[in-house]
C-alpha atoms as a PDB file:
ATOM      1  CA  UNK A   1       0.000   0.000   0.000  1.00  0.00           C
ATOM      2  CA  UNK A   2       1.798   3.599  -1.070  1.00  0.00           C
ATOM      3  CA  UNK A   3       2.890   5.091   2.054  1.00  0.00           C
ATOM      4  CA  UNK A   4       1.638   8.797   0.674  1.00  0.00           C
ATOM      5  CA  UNK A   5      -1.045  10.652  -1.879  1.00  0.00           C
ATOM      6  CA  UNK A   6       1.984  11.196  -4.555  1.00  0.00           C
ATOM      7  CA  UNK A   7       2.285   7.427  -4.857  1.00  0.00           C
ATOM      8  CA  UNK A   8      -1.303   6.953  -4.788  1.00  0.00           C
ATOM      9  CA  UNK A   9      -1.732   9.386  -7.547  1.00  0.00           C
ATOM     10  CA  UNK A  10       0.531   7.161  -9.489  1.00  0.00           C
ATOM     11  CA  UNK A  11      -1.077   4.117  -9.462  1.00  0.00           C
ATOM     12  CA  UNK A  12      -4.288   5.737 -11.468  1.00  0.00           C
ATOM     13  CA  UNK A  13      -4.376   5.089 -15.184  1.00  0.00           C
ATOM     14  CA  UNK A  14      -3.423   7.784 -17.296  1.00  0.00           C
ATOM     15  CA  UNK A  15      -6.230   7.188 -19.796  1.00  0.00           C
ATOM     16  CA  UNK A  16      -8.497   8.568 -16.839  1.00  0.00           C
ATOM     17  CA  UNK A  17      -6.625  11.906 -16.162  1.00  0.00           C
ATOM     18  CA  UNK A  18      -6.453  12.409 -20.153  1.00  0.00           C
ATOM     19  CA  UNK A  19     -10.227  11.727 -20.112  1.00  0.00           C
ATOM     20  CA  UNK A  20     -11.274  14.100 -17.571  1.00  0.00           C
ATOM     21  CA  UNK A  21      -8.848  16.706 -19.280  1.00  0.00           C
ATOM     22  CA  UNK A  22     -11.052  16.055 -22.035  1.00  0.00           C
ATOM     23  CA  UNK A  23     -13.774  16.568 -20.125  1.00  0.00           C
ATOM     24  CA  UNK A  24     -13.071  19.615 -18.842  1.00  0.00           C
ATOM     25  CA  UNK A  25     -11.605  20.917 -22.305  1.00  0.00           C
ATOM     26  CA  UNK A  26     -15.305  20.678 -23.451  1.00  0.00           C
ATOM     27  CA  UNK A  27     -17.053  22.218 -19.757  1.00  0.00           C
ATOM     28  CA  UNK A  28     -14.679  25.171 -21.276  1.00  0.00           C
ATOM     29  CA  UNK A  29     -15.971  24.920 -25.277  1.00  0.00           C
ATOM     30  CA  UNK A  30     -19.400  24.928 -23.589  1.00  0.00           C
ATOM     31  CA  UNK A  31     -18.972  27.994 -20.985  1.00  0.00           C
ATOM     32  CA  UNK A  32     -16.742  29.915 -23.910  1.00  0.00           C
ATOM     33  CA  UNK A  33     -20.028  29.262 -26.442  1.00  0.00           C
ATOM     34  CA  UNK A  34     -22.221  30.409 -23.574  1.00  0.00           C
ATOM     35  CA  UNK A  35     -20.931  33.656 -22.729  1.00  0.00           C
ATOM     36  CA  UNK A  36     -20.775  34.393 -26.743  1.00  0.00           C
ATOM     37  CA  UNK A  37     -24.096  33.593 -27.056  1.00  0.00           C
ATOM     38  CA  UNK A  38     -25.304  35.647 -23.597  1.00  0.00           C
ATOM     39  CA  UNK A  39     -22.676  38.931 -24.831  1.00  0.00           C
ATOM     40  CA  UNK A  40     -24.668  38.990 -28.670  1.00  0.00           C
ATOM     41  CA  UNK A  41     -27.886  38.787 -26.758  1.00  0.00           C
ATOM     42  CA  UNK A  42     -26.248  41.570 -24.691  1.00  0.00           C
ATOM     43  CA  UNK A  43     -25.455  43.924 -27.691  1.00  0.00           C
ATOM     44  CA  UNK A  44     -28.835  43.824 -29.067  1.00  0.00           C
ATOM     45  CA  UNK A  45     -31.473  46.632 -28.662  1.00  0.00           C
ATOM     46  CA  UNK A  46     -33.956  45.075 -27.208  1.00  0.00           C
ATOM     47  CA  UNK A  47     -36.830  45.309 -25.002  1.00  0.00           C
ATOM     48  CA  UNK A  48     -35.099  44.845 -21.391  1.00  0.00           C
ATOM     49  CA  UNK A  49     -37.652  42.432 -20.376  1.00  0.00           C
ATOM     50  CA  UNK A  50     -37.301  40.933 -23.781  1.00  0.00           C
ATOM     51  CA  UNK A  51     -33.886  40.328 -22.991  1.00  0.00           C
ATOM     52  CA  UNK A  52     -33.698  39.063 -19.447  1.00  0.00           C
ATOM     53  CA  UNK A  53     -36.033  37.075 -20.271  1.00  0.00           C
ATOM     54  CA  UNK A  54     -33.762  35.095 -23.578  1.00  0.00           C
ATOM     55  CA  UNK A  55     -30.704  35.790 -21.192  1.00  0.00           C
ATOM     56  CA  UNK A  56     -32.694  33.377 -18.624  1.00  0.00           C
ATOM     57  CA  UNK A  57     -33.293  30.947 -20.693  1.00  0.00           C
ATOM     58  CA  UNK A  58     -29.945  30.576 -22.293  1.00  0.00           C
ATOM     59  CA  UNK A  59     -28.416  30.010 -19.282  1.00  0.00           C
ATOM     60  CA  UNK A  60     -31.060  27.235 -18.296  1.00  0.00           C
ATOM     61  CA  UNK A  61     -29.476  25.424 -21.211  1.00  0.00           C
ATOM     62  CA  UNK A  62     -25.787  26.511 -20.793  1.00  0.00           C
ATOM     63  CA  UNK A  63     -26.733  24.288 -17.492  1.00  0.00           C
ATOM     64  CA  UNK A  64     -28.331  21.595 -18.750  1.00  0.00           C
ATOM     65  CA  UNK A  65     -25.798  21.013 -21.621  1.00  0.00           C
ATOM     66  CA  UNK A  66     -22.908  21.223 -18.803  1.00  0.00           C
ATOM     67  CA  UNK A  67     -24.359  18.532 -16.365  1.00  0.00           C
ATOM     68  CA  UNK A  68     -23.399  15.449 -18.254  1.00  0.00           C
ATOM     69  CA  UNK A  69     -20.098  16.755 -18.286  1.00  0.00           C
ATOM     70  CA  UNK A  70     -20.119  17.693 -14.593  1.00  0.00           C
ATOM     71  CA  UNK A  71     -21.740  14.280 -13.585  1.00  0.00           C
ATOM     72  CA  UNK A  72     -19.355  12.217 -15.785  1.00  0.00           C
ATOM     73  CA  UNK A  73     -15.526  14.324 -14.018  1.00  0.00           C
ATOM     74  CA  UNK A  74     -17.455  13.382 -10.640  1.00  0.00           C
ATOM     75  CA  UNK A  75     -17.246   9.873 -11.458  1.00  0.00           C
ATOM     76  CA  UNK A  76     -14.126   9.745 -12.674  1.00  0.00           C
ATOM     77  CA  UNK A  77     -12.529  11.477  -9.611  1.00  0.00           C
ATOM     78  CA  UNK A  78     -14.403   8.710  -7.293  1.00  0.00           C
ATOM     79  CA  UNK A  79     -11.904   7.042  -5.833  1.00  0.00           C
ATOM     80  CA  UNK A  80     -13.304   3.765  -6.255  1.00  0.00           C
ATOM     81  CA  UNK A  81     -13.989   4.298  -9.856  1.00  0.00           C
ATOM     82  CA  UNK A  82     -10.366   5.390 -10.774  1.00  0.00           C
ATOM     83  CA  UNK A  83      -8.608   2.438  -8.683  1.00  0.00           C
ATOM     84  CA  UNK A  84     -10.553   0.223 -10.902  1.00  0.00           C
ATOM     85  CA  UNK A  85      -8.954   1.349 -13.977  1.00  0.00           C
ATOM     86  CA  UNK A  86      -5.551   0.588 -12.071  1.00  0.00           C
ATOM     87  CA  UNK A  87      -3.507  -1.757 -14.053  1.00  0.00           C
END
């Protein structure tokens, strides 16, 4: 049994740290894509209401498009789920 968390962290498969850097490459795509989306909304004359009211929404899906995401890098940094990718 390793003696400290360094030699711990070295027993999990690198395949699982290069998938949740994957993971969290596309939480970014997905916030980036988001806040484009929420500025042009921003820049628009529109009727305030109008507006808060899009703004609202778009970030209801910016949400719900980020959850898998969220769910799946919880998983993966379960400790019982990464020692079973151990080789």
């Amino acid at each position: 049994m390793p003696s400290n968390v360094y030699q711990t962290r070295c027993m999990y498969s690198p395949s699982i740290d290069a998938t949740i850097r994957e993971v969290l490459h596309t939480l970014g795509d997905i916030d980036f894509s988001a806040e484009v989306e929420l500025e042009n909304v921003q820049t628009r004359t529109l009727d305030p209401k109008l507006k808060e009211h899009i703004k609202s929404k778009m970030r209801a899906m910016h949400r719900q498009k980020r959850q898998p995401c969220l769910e799946l890098v919880a998983t993966l940094r379960q400790p019982q789920h990464r020692h079973s990718f151990v080789a």
